[in-house]
C-alpha atoms as a PDB file:
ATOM      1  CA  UNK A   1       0.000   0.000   0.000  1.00  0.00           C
ATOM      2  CA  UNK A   2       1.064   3.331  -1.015  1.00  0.00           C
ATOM      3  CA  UNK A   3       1.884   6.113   1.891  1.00  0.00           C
ATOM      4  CA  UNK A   4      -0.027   8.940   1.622  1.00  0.00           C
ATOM      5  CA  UNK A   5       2.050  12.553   2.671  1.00  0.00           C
ATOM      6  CA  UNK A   6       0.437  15.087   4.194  1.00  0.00           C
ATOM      7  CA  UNK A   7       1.718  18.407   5.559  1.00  0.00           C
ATOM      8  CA  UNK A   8       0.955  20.038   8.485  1.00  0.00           C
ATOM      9  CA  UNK A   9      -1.772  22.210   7.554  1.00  0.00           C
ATOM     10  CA  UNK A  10      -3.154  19.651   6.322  1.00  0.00           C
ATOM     11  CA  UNK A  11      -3.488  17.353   9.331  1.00  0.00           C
ATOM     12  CA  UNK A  12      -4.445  20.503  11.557  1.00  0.00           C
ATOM     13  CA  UNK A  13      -7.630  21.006   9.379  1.00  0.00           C
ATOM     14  CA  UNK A  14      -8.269  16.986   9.479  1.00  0.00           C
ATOM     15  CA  UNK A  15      -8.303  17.206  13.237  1.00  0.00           C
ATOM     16  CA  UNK A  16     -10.228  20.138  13.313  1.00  0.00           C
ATOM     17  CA  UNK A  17     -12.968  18.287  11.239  1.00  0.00           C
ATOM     18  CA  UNK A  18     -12.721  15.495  13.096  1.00  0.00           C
ATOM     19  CA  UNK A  19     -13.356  17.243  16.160  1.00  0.00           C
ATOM     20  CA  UNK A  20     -16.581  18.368  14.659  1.00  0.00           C
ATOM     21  CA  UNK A  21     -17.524  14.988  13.523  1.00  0.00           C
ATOM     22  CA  UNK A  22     -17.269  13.807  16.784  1.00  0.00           C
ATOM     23  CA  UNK A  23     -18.639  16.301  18.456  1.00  0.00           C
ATOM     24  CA  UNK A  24     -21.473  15.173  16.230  1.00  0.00           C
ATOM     25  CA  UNK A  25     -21.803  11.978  17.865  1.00  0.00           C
ATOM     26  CA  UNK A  26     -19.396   9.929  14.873  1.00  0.00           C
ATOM     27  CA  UNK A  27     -17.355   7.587  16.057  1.00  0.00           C
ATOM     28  CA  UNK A  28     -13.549   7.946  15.461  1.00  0.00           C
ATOM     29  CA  UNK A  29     -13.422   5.061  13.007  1.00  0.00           C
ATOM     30  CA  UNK A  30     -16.062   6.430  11.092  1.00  0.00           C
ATOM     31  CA  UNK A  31     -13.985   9.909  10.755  1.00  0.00           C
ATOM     32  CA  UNK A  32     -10.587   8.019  10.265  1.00  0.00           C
ATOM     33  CA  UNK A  33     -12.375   6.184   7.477  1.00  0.00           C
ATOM     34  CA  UNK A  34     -13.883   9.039   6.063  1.00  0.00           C
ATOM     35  CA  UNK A  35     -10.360  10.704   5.587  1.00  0.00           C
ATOM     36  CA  UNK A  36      -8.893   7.725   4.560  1.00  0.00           C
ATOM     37  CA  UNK A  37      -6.511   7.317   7.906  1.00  0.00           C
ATOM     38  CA  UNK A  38      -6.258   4.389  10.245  1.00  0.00           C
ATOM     39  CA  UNK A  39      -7.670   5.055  13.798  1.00  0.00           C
ATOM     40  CA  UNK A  40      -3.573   4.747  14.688  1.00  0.00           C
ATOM     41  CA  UNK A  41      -2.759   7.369  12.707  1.00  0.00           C
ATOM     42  CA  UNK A  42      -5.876   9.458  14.252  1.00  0.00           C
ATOM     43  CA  UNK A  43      -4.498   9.077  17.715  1.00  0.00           C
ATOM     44  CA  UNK A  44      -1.169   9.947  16.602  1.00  0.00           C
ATOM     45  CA  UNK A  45      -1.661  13.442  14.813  1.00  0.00           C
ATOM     46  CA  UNK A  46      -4.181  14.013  17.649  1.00  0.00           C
ATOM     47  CA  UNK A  47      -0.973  13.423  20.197  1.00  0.00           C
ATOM     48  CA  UNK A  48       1.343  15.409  18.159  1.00  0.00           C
ATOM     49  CA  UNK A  49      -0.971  18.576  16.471  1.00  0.00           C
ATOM     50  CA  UNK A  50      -3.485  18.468  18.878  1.00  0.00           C
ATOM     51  CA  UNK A  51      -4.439  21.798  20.255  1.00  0.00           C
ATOM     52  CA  UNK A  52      -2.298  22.968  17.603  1.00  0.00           C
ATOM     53  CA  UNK A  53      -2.500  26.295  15.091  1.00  0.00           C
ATOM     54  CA  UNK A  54      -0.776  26.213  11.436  1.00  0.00           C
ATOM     55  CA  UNK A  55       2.086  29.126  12.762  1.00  0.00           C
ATOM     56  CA  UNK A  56       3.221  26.591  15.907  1.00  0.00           C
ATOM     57  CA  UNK A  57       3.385  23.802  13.719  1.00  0.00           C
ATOM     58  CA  UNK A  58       5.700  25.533  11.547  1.00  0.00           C
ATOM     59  CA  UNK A  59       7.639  26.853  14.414  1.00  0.00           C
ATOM     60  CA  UNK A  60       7.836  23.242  16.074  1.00  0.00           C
ATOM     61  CA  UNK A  61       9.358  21.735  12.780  1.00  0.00           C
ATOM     62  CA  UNK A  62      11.876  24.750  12.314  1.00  0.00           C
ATOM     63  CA  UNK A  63      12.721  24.456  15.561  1.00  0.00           C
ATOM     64  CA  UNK A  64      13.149  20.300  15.272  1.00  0.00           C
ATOM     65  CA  UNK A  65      15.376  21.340  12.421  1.00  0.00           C
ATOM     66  CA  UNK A  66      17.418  23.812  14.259  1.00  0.00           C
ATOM     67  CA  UNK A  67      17.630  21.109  17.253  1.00  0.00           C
ATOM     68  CA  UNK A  68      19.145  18.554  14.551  1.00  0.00           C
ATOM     69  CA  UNK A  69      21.868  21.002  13.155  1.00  0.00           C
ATOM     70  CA  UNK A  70      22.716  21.893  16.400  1.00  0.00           C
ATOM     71  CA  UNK A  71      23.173  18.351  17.927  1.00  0.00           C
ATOM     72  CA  UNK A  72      25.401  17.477  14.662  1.00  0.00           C
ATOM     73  CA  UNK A  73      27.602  20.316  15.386  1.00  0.00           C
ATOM     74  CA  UNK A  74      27.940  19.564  18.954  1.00  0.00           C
ATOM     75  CA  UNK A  75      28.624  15.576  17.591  1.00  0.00           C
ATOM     76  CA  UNK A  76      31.241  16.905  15.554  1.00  0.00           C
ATOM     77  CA  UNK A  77      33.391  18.375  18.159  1.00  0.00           C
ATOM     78  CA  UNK A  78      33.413  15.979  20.810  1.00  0.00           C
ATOM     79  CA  UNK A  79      35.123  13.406  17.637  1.00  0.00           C
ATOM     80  CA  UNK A  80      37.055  16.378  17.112  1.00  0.00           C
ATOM     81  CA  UNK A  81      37.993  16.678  20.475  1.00  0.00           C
ATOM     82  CA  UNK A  82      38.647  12.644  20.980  1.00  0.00           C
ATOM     83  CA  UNK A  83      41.020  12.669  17.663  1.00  0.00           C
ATOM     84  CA  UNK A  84      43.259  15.377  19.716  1.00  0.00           C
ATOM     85  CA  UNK A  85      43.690  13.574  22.661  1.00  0.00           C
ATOM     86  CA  UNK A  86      44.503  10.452  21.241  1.00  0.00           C
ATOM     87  CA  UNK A  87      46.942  12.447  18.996  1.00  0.00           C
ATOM     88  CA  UNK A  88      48.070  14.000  22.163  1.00  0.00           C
ATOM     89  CA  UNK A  89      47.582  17.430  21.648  1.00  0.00           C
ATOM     90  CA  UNK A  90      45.079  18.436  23.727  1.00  0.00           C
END
């Protein structure tokens, strides 16, 4: 089965419909069905975006990316730092 990609704004508004749905008395199958999702996934997004707007979204993922540049860097010196002391330099 193929995976299906969907950005952020789009989950937010799935989740926002959702709520509605239920609200409405569906059950969560029924809405995970009706946007082609498992319940998993469902619970998931809800866990992650819940509560969420489309401008904190944005800022969480620059912010994961920022967080993954930064912990690379930091990687990088400490084998930078290892190679000098077994070299003896440091």
């Amino acid at each position: 089965m193929a995976r299906k990609r969907f950005t952020d704004e789009q989950i937010i508004n799935f989740l926002r419909e959702a709520e509605i749905f239920i609200s409405q008395g569906k059950s969560i199958k029924e809405v995970a069905r009706q946007f082609s999702i498992t319940e998993q996934t469902y619970y998931r997004w809800r866990k992650e975006y819940g509560g969420m707007d489309l401008s904190q979204s944005k800022r969480l993922k620059d912010l994961q990316k920022e967080n993954g540049r930064l912990k690379k860097l930091v990687a990088d010196q400490a084998l930078d730092i290892q190679i000098l002391k077994e070299v003896g330099q440091w």
